[in-house]
N, C-alpha and C. Protein backbone atom coordinates (compact mmCIF):
# COMPACT_ATOMS: atom_id res chain seq x y z
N UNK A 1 85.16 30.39 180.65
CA UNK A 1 86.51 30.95 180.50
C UNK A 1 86.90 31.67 181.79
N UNK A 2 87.66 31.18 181.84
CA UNK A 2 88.17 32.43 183.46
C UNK A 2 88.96 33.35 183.36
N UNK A 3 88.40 34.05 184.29
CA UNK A 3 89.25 35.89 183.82
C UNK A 3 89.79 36.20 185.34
N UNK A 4 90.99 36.65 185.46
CA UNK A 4 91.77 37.44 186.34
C UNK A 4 91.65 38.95 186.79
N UNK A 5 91.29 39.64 187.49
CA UNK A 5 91.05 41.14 187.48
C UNK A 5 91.80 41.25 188.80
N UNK A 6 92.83 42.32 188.61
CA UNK A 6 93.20 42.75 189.89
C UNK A 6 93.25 43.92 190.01
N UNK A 7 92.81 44.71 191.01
CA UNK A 7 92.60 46.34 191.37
C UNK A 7 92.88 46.92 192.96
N UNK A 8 93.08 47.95 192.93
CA UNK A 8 93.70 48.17 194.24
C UNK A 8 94.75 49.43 194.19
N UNK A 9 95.27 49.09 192.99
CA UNK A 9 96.57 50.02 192.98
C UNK A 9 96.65 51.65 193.45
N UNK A 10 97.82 52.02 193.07
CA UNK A 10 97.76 53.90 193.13
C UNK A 10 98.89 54.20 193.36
N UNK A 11 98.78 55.29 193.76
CA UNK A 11 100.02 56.03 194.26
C UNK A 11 99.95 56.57 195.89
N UNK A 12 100.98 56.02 196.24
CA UNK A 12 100.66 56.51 197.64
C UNK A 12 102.64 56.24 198.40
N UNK A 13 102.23 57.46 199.72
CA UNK A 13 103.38 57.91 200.04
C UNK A 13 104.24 56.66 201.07
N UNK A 14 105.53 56.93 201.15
CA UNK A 14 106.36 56.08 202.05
C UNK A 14 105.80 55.55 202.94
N UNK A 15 105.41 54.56 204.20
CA UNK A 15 104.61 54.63 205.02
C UNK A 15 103.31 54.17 205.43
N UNK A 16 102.68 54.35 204.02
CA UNK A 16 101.60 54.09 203.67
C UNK A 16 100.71 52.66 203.47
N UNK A 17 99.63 52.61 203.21
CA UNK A 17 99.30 51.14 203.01
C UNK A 17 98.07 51.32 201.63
N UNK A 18 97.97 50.16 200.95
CA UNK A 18 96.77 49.66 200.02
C UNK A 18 96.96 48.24 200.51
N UNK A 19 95.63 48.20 199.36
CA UNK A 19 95.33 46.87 199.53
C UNK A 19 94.42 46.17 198.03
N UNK A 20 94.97 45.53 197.80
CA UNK A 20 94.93 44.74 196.73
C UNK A 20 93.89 43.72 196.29
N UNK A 21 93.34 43.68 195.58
CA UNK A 21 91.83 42.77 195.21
C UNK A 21 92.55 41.95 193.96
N UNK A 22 92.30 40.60 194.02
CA UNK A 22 92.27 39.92 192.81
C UNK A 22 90.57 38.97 193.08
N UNK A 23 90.22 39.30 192.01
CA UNK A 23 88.69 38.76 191.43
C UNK A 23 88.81 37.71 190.26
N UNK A 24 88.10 36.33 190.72
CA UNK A 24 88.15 35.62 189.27
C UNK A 24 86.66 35.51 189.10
N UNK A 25 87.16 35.39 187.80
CA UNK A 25 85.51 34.86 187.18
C UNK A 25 85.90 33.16 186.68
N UNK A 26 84.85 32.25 186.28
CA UNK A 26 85.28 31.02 185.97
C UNK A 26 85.85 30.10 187.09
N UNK A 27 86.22 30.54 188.09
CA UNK A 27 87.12 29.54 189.14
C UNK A 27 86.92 29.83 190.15
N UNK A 28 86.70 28.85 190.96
CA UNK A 28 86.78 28.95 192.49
C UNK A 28 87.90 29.10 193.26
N UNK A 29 88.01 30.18 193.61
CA UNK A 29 89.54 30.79 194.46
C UNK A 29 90.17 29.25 195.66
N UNK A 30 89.29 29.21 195.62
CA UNK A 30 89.75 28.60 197.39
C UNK A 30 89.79 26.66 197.00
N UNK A 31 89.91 26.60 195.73
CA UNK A 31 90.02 25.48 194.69
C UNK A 31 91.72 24.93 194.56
N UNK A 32 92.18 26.11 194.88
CA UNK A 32 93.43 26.28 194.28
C UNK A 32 94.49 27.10 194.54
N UNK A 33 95.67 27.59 194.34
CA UNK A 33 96.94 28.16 195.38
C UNK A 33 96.90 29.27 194.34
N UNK A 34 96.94 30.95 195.20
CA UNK A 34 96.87 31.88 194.36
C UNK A 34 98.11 32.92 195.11
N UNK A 35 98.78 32.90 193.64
CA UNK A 35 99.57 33.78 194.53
C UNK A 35 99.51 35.72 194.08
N UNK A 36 100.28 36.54 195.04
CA UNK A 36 100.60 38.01 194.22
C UNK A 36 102.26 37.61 193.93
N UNK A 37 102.35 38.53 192.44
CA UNK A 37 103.66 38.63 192.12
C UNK A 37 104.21 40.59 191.79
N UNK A 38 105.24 41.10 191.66
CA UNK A 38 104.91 42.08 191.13
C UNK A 38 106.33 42.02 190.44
N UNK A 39 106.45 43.41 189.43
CA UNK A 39 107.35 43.28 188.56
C UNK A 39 107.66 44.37 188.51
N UNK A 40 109.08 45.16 188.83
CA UNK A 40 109.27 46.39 188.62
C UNK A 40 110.38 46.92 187.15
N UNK A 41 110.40 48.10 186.97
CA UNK A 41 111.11 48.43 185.92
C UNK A 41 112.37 47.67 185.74
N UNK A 42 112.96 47.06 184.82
CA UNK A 42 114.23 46.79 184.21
C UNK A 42 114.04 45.39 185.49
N UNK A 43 112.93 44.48 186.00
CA UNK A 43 113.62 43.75 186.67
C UNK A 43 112.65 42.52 186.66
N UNK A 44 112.78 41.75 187.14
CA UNK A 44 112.01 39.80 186.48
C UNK A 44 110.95 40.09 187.85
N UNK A 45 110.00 39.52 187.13
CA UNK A 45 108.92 39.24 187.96
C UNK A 45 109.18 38.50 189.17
N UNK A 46 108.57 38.48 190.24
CA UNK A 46 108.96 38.14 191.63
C UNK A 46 108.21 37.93 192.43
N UNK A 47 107.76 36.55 193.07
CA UNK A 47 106.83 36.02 194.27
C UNK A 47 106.58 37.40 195.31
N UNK A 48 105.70 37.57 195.93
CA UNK A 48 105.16 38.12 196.82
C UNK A 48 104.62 37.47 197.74
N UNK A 49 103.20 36.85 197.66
CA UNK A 49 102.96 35.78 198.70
C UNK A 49 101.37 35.19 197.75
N UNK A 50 101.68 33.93 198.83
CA UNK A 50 100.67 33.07 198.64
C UNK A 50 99.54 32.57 199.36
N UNK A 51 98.70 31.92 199.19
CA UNK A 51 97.91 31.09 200.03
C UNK A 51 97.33 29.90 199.10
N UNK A 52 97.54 29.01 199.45
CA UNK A 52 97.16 27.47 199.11
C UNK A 52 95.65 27.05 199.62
N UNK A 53 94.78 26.20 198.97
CA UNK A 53 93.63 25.99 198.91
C UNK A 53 93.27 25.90 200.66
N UNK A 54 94.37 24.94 201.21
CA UNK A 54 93.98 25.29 202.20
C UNK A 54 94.23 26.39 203.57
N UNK A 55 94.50 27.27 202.78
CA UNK A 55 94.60 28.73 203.39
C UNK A 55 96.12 29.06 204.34
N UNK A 56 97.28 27.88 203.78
CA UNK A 56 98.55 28.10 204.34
C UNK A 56 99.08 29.81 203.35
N UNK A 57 99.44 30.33 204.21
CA UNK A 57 100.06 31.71 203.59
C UNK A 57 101.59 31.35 203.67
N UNK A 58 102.19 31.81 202.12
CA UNK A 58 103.95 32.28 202.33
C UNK A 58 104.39 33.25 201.95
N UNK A 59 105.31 34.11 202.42
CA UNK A 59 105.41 35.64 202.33
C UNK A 59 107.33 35.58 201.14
N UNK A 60 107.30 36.35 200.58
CA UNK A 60 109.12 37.03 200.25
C UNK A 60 109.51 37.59 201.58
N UNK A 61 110.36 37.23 201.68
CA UNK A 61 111.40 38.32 202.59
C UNK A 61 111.43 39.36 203.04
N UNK A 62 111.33 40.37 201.44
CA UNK A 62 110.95 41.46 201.51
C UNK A 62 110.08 42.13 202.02
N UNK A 63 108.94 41.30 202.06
CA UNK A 63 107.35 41.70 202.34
C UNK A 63 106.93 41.12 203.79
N UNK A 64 107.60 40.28 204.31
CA UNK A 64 107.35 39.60 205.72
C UNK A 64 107.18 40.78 206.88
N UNK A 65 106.06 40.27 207.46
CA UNK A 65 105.37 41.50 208.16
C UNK A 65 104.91 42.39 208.01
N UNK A 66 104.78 42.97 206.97
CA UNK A 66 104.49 44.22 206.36
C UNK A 66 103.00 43.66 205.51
N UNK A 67 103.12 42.52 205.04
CA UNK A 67 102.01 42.45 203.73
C UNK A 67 101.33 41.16 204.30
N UNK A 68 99.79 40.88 204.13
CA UNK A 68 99.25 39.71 204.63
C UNK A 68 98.18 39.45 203.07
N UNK A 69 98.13 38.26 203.17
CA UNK A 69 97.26 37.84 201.99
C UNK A 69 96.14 37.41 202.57
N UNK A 70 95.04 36.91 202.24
CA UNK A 70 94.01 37.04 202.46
C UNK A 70 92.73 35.92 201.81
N UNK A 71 92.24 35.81 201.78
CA UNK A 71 90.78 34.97 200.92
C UNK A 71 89.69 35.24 201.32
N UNK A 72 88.51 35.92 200.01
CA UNK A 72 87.11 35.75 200.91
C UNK A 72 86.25 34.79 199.86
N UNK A 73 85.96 33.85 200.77
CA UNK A 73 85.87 32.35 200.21
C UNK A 73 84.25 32.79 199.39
N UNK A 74 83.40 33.82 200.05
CA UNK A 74 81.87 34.44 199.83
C UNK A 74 82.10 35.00 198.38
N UNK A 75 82.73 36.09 198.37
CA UNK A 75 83.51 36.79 197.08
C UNK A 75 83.95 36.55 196.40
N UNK A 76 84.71 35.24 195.95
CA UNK A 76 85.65 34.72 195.99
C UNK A 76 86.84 35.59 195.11
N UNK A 77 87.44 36.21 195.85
CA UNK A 77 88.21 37.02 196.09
C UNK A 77 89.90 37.02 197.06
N UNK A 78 90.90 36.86 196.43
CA UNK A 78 91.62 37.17 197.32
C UNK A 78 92.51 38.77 197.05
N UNK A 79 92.77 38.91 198.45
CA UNK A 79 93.36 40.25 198.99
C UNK A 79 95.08 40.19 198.75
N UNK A 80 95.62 41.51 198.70
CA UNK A 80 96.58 42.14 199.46
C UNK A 80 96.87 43.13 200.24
N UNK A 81 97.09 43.18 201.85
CA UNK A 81 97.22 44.04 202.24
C UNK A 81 98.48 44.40 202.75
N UNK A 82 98.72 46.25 201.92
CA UNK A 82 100.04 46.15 201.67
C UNK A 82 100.30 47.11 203.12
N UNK A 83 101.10 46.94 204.16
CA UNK A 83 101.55 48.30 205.08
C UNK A 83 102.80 48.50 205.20
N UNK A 84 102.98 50.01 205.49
CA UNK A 84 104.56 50.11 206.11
C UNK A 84 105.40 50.01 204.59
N UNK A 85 104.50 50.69 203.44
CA UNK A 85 105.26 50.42 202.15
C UNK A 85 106.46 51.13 201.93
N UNK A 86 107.26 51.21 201.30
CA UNK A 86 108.38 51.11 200.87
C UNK A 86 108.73 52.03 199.05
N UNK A 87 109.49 52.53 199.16
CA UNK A 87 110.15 52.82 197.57
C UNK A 87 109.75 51.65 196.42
N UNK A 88 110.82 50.83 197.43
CA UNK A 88 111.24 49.69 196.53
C UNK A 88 110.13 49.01 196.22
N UNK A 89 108.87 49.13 196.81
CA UNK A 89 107.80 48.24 196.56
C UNK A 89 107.11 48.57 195.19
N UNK A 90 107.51 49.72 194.76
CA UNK A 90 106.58 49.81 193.84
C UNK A 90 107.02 49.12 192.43
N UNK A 91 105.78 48.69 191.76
CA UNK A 91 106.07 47.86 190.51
C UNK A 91 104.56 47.54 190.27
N UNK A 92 104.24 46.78 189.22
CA UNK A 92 103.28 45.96 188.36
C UNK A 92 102.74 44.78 189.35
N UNK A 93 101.73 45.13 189.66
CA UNK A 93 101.13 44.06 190.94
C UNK A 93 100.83 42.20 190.14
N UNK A 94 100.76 41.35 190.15
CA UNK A 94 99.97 40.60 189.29
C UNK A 94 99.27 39.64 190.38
N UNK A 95 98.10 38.96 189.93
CA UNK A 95 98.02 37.81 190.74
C UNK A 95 97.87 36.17 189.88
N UNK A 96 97.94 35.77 190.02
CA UNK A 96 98.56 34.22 189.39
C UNK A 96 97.38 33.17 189.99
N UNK A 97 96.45 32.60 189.41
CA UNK A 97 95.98 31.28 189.99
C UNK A 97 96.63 29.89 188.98
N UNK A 98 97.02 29.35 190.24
CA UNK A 98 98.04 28.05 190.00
C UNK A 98 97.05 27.30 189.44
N UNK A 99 97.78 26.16 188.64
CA UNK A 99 97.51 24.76 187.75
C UNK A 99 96.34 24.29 189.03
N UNK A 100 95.40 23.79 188.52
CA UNK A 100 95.15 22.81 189.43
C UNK A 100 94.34 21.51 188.59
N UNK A 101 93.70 20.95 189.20
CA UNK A 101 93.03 19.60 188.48
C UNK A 101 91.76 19.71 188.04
N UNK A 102 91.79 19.71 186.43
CA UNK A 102 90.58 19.87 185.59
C UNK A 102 90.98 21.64 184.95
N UNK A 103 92.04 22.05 185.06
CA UNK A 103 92.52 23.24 184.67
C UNK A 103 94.01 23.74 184.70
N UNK A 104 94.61 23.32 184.63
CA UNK A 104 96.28 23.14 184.32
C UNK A 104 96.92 24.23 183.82
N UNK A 105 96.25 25.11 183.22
CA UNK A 105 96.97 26.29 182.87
C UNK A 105 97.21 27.38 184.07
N UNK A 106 98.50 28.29 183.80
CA UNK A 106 98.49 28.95 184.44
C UNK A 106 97.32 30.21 184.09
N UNK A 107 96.90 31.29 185.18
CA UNK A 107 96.31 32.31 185.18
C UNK A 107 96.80 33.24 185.96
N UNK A 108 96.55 34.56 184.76
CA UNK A 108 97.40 35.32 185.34
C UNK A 108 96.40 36.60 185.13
N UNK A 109 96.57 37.87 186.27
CA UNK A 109 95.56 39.28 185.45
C UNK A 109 96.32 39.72 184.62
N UNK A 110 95.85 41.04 184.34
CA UNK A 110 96.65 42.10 183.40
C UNK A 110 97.42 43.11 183.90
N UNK A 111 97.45 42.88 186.20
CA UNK A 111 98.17 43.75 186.96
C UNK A 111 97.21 45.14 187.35
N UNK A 112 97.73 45.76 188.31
CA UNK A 112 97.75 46.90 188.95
C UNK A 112 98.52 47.70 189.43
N UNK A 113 98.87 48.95 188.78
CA UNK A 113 100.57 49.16 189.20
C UNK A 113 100.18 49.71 190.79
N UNK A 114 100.94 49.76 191.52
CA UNK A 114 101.75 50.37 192.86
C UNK A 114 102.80 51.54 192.73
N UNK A 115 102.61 52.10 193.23
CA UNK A 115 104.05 53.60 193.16
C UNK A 115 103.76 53.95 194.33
N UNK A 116 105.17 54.06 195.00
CA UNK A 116 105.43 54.03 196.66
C UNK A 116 106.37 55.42 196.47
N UNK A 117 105.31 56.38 196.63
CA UNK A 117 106.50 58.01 197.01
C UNK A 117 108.22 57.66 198.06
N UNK A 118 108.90 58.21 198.26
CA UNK A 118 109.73 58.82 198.88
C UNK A 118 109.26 59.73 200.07
């Protein structure tokens, strides 16, 4: 069965940086395209960035330059590293491993919130 865990979160001021862990169990990260999403109050869940099996990264808008994704193929583990955060950044972190072949469902964690002081 594969399980999603993502950790990292907190609270931290304007300026600032974290960095984000998603851990699977059951699946090989680097198998498959994993992305971060996050979700803030009163508002629809929303791409953050990706990396594809073979380690192409794509960023939001929002987050371009500021946030890099990551893979450690040993761990199998991928990262977020968040800098130069923002208000607006804060929300419900998630990370998502995409459909792939011999496993078609989506996967998703249970999140890590983010709260970006003023």
């Amino acid at each position: 069965q594969v399980q999603v865990v993502e950790s990292g979160g907190g609270l931290v001021q304007a300026g600032g940086s974290l960095e984000l862990s998603c851990a699977a169990s059951g699946s090989t990260l680097n198998l498959r395209t994993v992305g971060w999403y996050r979700q803030a109050p009163g508002k629809q869940r929303e791409s953050v960035a990706s990396i594809s099996r073979d380690g192409n990264t794509g960023y939001a808008d929002a987050v371009e330059g500021r946030f890099t994704i990551s893979r450690d193929n040993a761990l199998n583990t991928v990262y977020l590293q968040m800098n130069s955060l923002k208000p607006e950044d804060t929300g419900v972190y998630y990370c998502r491993l995409f459909p792939r072949m011999g496993d078609p469902a989506d996967r998703w964690g249970q999140g890590t919130q983010v709260t970006v002081s003023a």
